[in-house]
PDB file of N, CA and C in Angstrom:
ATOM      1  N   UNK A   1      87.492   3.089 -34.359  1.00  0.00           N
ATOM      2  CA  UNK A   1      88.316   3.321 -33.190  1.00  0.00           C
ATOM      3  C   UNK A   1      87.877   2.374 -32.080  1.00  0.00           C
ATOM      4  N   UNK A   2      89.053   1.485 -30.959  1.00  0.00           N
ATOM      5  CA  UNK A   2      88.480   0.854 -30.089  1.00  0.00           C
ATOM      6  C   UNK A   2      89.032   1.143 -29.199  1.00  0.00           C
ATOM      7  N   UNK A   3      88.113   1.417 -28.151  1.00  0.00           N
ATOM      8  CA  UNK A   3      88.540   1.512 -26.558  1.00  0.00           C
ATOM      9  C   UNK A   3      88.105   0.395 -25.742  1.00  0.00           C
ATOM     10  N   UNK A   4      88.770   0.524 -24.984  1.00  0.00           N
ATOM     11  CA  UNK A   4      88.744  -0.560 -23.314  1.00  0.00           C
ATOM     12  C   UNK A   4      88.135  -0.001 -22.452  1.00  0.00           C
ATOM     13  N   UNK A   5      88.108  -0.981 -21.507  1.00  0.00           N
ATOM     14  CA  UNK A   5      88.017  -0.303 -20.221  1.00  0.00           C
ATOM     15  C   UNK A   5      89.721  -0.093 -19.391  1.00  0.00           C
ATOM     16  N   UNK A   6      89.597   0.578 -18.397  1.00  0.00           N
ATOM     17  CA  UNK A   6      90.868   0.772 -18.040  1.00  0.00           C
ATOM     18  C   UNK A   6      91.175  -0.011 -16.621  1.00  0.00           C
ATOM     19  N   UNK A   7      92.397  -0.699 -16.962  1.00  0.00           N
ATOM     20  CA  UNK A   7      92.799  -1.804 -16.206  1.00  0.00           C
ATOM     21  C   UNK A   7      92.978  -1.708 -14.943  1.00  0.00           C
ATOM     22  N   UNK A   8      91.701  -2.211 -13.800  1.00  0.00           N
ATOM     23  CA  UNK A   8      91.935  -2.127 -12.418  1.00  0.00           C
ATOM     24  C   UNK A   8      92.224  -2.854 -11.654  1.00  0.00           C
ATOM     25  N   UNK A   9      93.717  -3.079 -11.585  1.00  0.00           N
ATOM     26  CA  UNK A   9      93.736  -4.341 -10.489  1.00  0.00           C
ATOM     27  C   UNK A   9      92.963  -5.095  -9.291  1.00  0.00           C
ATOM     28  N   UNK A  10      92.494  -4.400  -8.969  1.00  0.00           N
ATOM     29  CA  UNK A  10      90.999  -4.669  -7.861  1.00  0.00           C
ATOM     30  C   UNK A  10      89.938  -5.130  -8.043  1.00  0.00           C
ATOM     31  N   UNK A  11      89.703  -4.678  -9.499  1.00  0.00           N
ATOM     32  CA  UNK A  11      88.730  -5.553 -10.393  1.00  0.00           C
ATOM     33  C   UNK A  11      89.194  -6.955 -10.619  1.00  0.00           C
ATOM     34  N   UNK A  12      90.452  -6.670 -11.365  1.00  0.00           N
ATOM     35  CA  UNK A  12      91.229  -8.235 -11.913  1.00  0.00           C
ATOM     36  C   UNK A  12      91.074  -9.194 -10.650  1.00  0.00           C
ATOM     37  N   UNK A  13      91.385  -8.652  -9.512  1.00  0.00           N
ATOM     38  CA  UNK A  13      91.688  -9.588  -8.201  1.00  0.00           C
ATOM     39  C   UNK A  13      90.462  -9.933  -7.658  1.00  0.00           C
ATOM     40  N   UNK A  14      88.676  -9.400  -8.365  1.00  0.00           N
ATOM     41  CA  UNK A  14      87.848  -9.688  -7.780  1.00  0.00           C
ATOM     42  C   UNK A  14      87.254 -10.368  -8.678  1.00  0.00           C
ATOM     43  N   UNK A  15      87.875 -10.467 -10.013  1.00  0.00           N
ATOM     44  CA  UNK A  15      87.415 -11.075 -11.140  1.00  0.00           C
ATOM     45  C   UNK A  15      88.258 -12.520 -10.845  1.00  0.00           C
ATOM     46  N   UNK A  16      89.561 -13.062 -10.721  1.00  0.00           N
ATOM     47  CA  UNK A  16      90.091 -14.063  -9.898  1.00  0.00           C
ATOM     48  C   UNK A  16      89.404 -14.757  -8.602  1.00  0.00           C
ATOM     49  N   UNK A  17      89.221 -14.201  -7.749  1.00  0.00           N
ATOM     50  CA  UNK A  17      88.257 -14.449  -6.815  1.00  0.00           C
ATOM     51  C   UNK A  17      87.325 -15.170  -7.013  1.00  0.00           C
ATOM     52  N   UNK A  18      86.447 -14.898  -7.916  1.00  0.00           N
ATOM     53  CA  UNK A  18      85.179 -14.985  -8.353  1.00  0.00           C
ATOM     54  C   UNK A  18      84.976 -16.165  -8.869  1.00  0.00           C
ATOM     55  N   UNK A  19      86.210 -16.411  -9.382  1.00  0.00           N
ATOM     56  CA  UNK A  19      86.789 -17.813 -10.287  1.00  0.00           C
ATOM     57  C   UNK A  19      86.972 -18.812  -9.690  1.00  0.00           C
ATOM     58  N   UNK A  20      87.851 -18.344  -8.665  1.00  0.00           N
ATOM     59  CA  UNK A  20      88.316 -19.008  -7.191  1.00  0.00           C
ATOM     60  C   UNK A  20      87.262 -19.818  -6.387  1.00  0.00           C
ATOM     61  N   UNK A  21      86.234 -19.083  -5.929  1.00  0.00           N
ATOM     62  CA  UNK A  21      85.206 -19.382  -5.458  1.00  0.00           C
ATOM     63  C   UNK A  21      84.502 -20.667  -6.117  1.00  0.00           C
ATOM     64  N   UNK A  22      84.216 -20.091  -7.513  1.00  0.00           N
ATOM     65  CA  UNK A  22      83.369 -20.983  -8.485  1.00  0.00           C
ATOM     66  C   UNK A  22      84.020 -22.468  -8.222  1.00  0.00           C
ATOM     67  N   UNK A  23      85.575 -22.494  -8.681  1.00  0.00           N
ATOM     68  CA  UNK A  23      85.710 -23.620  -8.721  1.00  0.00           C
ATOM     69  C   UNK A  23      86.276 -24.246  -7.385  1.00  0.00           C
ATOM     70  N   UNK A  24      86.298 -23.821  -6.402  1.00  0.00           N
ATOM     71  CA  UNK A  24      86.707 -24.135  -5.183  1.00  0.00           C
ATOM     72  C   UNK A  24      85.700 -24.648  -4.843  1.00  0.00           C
ATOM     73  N   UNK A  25      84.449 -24.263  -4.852  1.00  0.00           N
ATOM     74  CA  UNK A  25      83.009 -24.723  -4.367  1.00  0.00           C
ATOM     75  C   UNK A  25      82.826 -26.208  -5.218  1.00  0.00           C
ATOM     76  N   UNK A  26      83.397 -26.338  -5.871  1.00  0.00           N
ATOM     77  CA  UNK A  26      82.884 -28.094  -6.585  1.00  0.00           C
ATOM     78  C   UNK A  26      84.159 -28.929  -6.974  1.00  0.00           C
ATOM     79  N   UNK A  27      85.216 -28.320  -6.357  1.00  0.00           N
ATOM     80  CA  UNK A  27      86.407 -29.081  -5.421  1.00  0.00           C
ATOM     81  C   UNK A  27      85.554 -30.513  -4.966  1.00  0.00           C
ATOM     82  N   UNK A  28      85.827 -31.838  -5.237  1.00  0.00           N
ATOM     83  CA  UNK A  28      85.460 -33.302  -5.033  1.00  0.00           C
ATOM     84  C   UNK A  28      84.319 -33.914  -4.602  1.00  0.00           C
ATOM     85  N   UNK A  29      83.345 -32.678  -5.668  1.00  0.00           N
ATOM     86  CA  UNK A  29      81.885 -33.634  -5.587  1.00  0.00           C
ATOM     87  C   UNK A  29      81.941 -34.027  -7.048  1.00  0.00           C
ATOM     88  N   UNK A  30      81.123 -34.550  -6.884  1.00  0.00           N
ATOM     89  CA  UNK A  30      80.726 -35.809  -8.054  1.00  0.00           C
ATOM     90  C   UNK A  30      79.008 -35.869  -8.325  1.00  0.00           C
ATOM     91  N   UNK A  31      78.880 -36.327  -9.490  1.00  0.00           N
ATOM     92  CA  UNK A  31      77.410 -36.752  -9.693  1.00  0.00           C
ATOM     93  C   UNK A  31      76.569 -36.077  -9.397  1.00  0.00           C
ATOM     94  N   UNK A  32      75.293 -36.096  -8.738  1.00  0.00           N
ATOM     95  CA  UNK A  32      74.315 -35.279  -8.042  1.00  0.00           C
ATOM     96  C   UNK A  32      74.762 -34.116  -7.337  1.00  0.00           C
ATOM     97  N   UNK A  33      75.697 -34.648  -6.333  1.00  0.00           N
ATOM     98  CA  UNK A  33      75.876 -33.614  -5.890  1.00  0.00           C
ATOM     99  C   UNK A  33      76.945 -32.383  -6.528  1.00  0.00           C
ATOM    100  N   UNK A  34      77.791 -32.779  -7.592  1.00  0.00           N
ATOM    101  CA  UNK A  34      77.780 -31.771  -8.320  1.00  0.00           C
ATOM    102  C   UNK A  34      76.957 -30.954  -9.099  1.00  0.00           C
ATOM    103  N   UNK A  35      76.400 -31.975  -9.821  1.00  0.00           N
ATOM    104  CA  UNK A  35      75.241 -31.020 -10.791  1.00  0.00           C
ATOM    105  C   UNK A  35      74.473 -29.596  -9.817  1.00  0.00           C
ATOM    106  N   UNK A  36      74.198 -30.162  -8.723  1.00  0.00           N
ATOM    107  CA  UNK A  36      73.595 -29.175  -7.522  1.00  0.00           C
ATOM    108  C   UNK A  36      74.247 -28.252  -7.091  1.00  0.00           C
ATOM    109  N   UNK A  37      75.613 -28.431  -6.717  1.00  0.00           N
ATOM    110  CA  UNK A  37      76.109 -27.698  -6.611  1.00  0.00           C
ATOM    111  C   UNK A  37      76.953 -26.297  -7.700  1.00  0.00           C
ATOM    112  N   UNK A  38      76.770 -27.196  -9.068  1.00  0.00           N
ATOM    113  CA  UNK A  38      77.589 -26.221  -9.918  1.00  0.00           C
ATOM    114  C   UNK A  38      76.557 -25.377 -10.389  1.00  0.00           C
ATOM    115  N   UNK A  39      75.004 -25.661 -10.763  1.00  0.00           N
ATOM    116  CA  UNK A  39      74.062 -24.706 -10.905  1.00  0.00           C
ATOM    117  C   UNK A  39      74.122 -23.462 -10.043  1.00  0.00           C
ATOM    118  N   UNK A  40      74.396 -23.879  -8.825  1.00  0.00           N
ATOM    119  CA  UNK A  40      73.902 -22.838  -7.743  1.00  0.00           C
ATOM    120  C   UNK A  40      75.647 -22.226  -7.908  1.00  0.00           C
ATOM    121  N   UNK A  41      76.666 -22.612  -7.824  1.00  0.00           N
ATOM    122  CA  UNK A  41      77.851 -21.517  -8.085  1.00  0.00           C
ATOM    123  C   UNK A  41      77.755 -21.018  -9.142  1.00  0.00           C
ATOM    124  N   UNK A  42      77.449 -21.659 -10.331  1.00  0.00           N
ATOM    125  CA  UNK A  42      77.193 -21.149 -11.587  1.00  0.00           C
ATOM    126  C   UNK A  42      76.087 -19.623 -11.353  1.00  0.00           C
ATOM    127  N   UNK A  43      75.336 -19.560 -10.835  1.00  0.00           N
ATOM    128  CA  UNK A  43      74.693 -18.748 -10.734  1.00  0.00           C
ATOM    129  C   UNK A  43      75.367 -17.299  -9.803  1.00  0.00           C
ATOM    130  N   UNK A  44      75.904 -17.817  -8.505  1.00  0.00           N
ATOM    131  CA  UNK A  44      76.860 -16.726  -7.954  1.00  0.00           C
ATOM    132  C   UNK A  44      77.579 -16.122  -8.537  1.00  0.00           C
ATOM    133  N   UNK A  45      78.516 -16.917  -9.348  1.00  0.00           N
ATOM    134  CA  UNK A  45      79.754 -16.560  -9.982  1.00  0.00           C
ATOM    135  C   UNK A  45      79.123 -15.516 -11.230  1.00  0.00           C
ATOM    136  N   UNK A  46      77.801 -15.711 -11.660  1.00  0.00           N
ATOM    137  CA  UNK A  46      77.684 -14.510 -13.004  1.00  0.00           C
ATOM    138  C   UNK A  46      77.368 -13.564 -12.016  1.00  0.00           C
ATOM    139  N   UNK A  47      76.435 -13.545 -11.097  1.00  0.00           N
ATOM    140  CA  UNK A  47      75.967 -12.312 -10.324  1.00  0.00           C
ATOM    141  C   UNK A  47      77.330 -11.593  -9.785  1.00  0.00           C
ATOM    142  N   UNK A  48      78.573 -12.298  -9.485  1.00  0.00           N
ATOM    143  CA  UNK A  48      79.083 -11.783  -8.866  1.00  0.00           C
ATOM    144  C   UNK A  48      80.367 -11.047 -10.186  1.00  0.00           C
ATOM    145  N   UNK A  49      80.407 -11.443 -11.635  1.00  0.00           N
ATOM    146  CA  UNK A  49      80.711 -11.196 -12.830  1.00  0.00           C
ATOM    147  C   UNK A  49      80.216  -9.856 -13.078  1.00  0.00           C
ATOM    148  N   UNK A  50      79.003  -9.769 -12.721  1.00  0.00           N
ATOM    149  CA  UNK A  50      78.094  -9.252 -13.338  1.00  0.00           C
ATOM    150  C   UNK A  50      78.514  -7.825 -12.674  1.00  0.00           C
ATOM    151  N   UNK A  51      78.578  -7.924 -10.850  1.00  0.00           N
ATOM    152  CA  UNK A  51      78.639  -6.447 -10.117  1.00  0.00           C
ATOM    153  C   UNK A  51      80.308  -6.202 -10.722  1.00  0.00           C
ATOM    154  N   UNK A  52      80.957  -7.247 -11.192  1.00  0.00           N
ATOM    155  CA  UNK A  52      82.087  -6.614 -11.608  1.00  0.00           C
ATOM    156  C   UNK A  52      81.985  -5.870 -13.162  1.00  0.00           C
ATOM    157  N   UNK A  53      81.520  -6.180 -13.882  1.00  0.00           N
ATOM    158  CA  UNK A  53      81.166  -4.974 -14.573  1.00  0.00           C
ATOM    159  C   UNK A  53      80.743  -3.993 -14.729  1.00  0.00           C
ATOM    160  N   UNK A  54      79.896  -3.883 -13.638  1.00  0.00           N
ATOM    161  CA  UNK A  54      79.080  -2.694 -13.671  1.00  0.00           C
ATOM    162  C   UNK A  54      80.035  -1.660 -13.135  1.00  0.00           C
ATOM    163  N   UNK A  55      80.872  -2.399 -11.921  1.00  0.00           N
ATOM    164  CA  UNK A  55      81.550  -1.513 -11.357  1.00  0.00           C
ATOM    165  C   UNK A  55      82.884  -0.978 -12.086  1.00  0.00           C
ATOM    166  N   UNK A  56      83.236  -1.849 -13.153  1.00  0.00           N
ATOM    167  CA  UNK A  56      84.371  -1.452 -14.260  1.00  0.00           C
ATOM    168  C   UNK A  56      83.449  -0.105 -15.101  1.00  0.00           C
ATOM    169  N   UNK A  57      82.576  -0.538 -15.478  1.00  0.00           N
ATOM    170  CA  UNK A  57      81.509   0.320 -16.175  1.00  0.00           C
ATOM    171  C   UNK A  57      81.418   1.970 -15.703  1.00  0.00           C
ATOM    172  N   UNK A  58      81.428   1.707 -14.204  1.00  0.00           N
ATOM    173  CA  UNK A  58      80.815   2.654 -13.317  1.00  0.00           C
ATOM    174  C   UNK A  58      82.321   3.881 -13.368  1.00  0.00           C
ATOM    175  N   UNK A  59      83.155   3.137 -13.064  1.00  0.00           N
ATOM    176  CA  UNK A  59      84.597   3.800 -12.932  1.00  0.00           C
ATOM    177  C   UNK A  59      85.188   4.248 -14.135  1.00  0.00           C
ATOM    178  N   UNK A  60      84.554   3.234 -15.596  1.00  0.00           N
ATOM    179  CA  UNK A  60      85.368   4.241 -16.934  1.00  0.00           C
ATOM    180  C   UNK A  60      84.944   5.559 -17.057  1.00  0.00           C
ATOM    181  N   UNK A  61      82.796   5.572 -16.247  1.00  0.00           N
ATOM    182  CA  UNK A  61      82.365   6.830 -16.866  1.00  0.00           C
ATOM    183  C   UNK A  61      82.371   7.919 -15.786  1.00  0.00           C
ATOM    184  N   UNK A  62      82.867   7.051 -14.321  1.00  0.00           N
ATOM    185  CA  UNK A  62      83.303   8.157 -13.402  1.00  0.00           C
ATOM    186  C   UNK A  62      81.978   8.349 -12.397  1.00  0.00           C
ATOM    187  N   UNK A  63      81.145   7.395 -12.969  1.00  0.00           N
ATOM    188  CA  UNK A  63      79.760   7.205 -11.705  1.00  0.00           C
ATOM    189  C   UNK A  63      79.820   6.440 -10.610  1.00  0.00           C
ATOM    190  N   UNK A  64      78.949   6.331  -9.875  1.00  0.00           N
ATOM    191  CA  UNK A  64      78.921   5.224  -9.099  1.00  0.00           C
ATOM    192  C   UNK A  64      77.877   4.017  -9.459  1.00  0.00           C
ATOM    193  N   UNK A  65      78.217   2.948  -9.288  1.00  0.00           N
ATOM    194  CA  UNK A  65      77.625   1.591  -9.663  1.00  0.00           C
ATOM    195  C   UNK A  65      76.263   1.951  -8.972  1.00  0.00           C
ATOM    196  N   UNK A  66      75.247   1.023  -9.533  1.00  0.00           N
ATOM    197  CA  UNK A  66      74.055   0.793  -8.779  1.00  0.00           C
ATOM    198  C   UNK A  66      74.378  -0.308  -7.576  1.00  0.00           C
ATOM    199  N   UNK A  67      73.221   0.167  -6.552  1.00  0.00           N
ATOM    200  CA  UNK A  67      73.632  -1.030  -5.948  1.00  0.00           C
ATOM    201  C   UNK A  67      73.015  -1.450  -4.740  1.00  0.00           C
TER     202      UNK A  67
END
């Protein structure tokens, strides 16, 4: 048997966001200063992945997220 999680638009729109950000932040650098810069969004963007699961997580089982 497979279940989901259940579809929260607020999530979706913070999961977009998140995306948004990532690649908005390395919008017309190049070279060095990309590499620098995409590590360090690269890194936001999972942390910020990351509170979105928990908080999908948090809402299938009806808890509240850590936080």
């Amino acid at each position: 048997m497979t279940t989901s999680a259940p579809h929260d638009p607020a999530l979706e729109e913070r999961t977009r966001q998140a995306w948004s950000t990532y690649r908005d932040g390395l919008t017309d650098l190049s070279g060095r200063r990309y590499d620098d810069a995409e590590a360090e969004a690269w890194d936001l963007l999972q942390d910020a992945l990351g509170q979105i699961e928990a908080d999908r997580a948090a809402s299938h089982t009806g808890g509240d997220s850590p936080g």
